[in-house]
Protein backbone atom coordinates (compact mmCIF):
# COMPACT_ATOMS: atom_id res chain seq x y z
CA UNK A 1 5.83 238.00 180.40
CA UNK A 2 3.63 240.97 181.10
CA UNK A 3 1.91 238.66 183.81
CA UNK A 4 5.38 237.87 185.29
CA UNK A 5 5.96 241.80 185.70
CA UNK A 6 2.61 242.77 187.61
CA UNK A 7 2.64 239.96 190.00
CA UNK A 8 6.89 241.22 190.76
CA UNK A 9 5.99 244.88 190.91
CA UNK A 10 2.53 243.82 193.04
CA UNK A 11 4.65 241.88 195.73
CA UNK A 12 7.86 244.29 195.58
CA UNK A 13 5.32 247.78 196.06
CA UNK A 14 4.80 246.94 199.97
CA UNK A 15 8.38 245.59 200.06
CA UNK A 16 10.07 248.85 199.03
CA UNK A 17 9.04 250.56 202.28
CA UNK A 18 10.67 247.86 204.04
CA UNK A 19 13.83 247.72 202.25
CA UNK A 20 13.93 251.40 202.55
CA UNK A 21 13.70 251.28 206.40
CA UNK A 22 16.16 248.14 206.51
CA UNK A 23 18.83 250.69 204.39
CA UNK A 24 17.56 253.27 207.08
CA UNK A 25 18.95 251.02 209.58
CA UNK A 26 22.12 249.89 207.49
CA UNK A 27 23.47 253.75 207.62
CA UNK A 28 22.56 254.38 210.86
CA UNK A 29 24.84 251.52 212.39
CA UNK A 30 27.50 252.51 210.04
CA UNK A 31 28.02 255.89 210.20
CA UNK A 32 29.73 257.73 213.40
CA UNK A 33 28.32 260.74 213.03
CA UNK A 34 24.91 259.46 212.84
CA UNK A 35 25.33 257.34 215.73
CA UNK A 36 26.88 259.76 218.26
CA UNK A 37 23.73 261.73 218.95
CA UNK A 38 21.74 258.20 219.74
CA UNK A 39 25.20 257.43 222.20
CA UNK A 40 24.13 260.26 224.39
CA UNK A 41 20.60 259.44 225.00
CA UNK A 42 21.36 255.76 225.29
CA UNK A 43 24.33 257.42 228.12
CA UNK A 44 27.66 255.44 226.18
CA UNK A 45 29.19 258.36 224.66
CA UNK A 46 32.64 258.88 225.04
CA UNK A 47 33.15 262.25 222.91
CA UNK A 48 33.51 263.90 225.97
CA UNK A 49 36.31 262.12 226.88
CA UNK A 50 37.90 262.12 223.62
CA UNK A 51 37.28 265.84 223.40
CA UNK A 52 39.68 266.41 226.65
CA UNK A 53 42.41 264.07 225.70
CA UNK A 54 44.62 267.34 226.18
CA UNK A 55 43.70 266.93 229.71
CA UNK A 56 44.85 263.61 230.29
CA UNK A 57 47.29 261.95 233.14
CA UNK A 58 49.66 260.01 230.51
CA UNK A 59 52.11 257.50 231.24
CA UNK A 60 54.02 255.32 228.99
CA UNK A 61 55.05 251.62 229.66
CA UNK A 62 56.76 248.29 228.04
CA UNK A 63 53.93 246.47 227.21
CA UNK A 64 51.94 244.62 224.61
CA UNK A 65 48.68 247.23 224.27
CA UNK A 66 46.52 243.72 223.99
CA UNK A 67 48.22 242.66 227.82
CA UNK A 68 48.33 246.53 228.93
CA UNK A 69 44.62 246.55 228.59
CA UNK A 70 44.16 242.86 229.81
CA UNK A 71 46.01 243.93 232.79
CA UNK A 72 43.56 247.15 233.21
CA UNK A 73 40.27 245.39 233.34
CA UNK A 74 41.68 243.20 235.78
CA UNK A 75 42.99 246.03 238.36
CA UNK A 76 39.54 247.44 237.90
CA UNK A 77 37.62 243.67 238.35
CA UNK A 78 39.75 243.48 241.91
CA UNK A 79 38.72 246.81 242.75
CA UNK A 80 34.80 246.36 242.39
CA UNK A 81 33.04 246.11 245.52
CA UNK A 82 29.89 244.37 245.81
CA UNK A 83 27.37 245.10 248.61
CA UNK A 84 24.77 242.95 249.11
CA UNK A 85 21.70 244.94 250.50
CA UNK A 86 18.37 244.05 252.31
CA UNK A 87 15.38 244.78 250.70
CA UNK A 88 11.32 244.74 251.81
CA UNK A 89 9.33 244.19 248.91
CA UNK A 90 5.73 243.40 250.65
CA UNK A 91 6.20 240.98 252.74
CA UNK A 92 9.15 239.57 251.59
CA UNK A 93 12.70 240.64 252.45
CA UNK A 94 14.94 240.60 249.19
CA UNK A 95 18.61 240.60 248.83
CA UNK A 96 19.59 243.02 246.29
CA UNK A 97 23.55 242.99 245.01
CA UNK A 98 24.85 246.21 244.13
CA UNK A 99 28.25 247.46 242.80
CA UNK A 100 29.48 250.30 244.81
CA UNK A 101 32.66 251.47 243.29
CA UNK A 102 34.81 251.00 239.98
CA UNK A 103 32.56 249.99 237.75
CA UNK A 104 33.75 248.74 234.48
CA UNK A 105 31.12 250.30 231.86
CA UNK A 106 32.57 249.92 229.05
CA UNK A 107 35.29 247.65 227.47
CA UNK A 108 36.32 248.47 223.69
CA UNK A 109 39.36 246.05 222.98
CA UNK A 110 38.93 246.98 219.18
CA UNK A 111 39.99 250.88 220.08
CA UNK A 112 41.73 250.12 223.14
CA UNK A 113 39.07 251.95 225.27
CA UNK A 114 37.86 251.70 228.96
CA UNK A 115 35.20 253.42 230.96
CA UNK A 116 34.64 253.57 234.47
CA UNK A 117 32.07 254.98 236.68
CA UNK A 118 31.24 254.39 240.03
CA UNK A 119 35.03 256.40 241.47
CA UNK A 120 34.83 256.36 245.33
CA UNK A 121 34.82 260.29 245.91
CA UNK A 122 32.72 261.46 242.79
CA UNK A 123 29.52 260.93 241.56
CA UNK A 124 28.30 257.82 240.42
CA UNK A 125 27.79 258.80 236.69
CA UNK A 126 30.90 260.14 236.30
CA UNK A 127 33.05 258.46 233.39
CA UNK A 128 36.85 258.27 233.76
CA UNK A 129 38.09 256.58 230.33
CA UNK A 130 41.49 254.87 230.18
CA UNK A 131 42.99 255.07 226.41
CA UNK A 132 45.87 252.60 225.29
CA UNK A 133 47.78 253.74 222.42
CA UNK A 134 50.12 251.40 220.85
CA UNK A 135 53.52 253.52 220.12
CA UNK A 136 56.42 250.50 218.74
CA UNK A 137 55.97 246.78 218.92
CA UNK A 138 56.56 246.95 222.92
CA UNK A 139 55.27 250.06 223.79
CA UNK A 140 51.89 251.99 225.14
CA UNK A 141 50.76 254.92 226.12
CA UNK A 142 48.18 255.00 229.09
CA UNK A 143 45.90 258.36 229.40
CA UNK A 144 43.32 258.47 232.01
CA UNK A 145 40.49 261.26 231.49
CA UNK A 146 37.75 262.41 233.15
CA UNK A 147 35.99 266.19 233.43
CA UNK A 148 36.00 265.03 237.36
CA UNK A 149 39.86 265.74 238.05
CA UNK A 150 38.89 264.27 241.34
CA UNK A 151 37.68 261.03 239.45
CA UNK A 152 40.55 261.72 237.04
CA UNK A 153 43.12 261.74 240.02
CA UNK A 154 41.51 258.86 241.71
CA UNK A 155 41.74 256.33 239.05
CA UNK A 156 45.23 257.49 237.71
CA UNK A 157 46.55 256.86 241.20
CA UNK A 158 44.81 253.40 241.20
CA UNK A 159 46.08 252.11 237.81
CA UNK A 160 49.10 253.97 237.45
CA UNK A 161 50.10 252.11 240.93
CA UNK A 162 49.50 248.55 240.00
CA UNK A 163 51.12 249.22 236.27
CA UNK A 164 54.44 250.34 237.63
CA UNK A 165 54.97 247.44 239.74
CA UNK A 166 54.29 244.71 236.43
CA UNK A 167 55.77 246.91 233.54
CA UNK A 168 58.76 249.42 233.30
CA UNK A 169 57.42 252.75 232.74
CA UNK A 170 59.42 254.30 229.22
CA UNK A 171 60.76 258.02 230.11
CA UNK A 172 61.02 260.29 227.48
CA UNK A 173 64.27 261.46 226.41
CA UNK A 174 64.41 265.14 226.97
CA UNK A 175 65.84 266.71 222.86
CA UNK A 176 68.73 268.48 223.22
């Protein structure tokens, strides 16, 4: 029996580091706050955005929020543009495709969030998020964000546009 315990702990010593690092990992990947700061430098970070939500060009439709956002990444899909550029790499003379405007970054069905970047008028690392909030069994709220009000303009104008002609916009009922 004691043999059975030094050859365990002898194989599990070198192991512990590793299961240490592996739980390491485990909260990391869990955790929000821990993950937000490693968001930033990887550039997906959308506190910013959610941070400003006071900010935000909000409209409210009859829709599904699973077909409301469906219907989103497809008005921003038609609105990419793709330019195809020349480039001389030694001798050779490569054709490089680029996307010049709307581009979808980021695509969160789960928590009903969209980035773009890439608005026509604004820099090209500006982020313009698009939040769906499911209200009653038929009903969303849209709000478009962006600390560009430019970018934040742009894109409202561009979505807002193509949602009113598919899905009744809801008006609030002014309270007596």
């Amino acid at each position: 029996m004691r043999f059975a315990k030094r050859i365990f702990f002898v194989i599990m010593k070198p192991m512990k580091k590793s299961y240490l690092f592996i739980l390491l990992l485990f909260f990391m990947c869990g955790c929000a706050c821990v993950q937000e700061p490693f968001k930033v430098v990887w550039g997906s970070s959308t506190k910013a955005l959610y941070d400003n939500r006071d900010t935000a060009t909000v409209k409210m439709y009859e829709c599904f929020a699973n077909d409301c956002f469906d219907k989103i990444v497809d008005i921003i899909k038609n609105h990419e543009a793709k330019i195809t550029k020349k480039t001389q790499i030694g001798d050779e003379e490569v054709e490089v495709e680029e996307v010049s405007q709307y581009n979808l970054f980021i695509k969160d069905r789960k928590n009903y969030v969209i980035v773009v970047m890439n608005v026509p008028g604004s820099i090209d690392t500006t982020e313009v998020g698009i939040f769906i909030t499911p209200l009653k069994l038929k009903e969303s709220k849209v709000e478009i964000i962006s600390l560009s009000t430019a970018a934040q303009k742009t894109v409202a104008n561009m979505i807002f546009e193509q949602l009113d002609k598919i899905y009744p916009e809801i008006k609030e009922i002014p309270l007596p």
